[in-house]
Protein backbone atom coordinates (compact mmCIF):
# COMPACT_ATOMS: atom_id res chain seq x y z
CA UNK A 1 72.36 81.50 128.25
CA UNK A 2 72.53 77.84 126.61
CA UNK A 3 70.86 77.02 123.55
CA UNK A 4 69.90 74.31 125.18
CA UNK A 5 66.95 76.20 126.68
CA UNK A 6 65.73 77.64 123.59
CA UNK A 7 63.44 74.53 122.85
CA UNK A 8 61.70 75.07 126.35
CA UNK A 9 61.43 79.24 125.88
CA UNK A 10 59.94 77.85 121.85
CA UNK A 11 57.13 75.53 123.44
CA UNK A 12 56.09 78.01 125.98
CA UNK A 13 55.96 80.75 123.34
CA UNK A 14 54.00 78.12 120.76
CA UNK A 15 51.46 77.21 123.68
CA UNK A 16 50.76 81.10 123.86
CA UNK A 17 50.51 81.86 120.77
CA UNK A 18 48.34 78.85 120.17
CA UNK A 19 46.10 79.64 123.32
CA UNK A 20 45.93 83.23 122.35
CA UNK A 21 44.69 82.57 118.73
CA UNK A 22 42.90 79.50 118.79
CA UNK A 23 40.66 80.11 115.55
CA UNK A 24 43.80 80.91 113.49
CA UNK A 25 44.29 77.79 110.58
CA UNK A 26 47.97 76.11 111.88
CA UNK A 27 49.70 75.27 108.43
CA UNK A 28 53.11 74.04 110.39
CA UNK A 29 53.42 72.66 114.09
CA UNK A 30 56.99 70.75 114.34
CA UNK A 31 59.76 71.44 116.10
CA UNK A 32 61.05 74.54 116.08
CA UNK A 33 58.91 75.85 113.76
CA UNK A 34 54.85 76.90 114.30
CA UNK A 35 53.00 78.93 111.30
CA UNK A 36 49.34 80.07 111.61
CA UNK A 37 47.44 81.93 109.10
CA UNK A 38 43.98 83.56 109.21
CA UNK A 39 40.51 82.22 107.32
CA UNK A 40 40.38 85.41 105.31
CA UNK A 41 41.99 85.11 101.87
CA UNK A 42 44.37 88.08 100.24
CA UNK A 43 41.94 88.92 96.72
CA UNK A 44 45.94 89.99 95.44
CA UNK A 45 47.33 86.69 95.86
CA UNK A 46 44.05 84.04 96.40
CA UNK A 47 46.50 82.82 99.25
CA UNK A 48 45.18 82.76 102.90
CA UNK A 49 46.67 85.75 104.90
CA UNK A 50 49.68 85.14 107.34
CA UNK A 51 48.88 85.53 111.48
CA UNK A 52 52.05 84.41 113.13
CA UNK A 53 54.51 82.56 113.50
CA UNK A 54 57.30 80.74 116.43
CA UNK A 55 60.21 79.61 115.05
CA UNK A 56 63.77 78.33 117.36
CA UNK A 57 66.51 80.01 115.51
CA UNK A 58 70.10 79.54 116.49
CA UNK A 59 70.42 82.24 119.13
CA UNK A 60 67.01 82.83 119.92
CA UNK A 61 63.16 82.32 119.18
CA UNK A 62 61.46 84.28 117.26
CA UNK A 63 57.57 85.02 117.70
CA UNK A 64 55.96 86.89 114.82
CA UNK A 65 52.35 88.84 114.57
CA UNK A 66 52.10 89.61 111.16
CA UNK A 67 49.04 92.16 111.10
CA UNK A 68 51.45 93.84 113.15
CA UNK A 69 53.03 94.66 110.01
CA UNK A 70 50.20 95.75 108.10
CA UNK A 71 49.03 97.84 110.97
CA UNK A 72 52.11 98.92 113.36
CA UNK A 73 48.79 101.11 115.05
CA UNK A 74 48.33 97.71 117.42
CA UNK A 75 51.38 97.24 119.13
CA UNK A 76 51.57 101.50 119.40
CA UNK A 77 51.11 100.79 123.29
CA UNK A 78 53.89 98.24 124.05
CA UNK A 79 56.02 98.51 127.38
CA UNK A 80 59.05 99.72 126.70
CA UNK A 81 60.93 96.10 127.84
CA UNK A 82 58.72 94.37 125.25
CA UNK A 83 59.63 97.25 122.62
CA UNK A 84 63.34 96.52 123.23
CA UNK A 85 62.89 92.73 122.22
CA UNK A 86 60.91 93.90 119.06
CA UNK A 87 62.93 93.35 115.65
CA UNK A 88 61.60 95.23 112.98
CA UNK A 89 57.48 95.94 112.75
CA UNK A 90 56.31 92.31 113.68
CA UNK A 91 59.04 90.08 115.55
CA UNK A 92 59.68 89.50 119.18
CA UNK A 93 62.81 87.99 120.14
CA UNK A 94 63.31 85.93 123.46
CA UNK A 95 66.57 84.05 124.53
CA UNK A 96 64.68 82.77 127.90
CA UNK A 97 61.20 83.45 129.05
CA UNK A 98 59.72 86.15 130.90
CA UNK A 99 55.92 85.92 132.81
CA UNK A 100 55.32 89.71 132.69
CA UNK A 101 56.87 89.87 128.96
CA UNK A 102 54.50 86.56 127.84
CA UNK A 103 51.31 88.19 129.47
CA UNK A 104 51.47 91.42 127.44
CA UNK A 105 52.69 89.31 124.47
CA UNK A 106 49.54 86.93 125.12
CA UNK A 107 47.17 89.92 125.78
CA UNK A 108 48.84 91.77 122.19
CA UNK A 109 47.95 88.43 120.58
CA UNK A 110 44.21 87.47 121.23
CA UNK A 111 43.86 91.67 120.64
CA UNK A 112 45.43 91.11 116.91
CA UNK A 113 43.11 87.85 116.58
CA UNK A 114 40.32 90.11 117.71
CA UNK A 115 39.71 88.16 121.08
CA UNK A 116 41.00 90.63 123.49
């Protein structure tokens, strides 16, 4: 697959994350690169806690839930083709988008922001 449709498979995966959180604070929205934290505050650091993030990377976009890190409990239920694009405890990797893949993604989302 060309790069050149990793801006596309970024804006779709910004709109859902955007759409799937929409009381989250956004603290970056340009292109390439989306970063939205939660109103609670961390009493360790003062700072305000990290929700997600999409970011275009050079061979792929990346789409990060953060309090799936904290509690790797909420994603315990993930299909086994969104498992496969998982990196680590809170990143998603896509090279090109997939409808089933962004609905469970979408659903996982508004259940971390507490919508769903």
């Amino acid at each position: 697959m060309a790069s050149a449709d990793f801006p596309a498979t970024f804006a779709a995966l910004r709109d859902l994350m955007l759409t799937a959180a929409p009381d989250q604070l956004v603290v970056t929205d340009q292109p390439g690169d989306l970063v939205l934290h939660t109103r609670t505050v961390d009493p360790k650091t003062g700072k305000p806690v990290w929700f997600g993030a999409v970011t275009l990377r050079k061979a792929y976009v990346a789409y990060h839930l953060f309090p799936l890190y904290t509690d790797p409990s909420i994603g315990a239920d993930l299909s086994a083709e969104l498992k496969r694009r998982q990196q680590g405890k809170s990143c998603f990797n896509f090279k090109a988008i997939d409808q089933g893949l962004c609905d469970e993604l979408a659903a996982l989302t508004r259940r971390v922001n507490g919508v769903g």
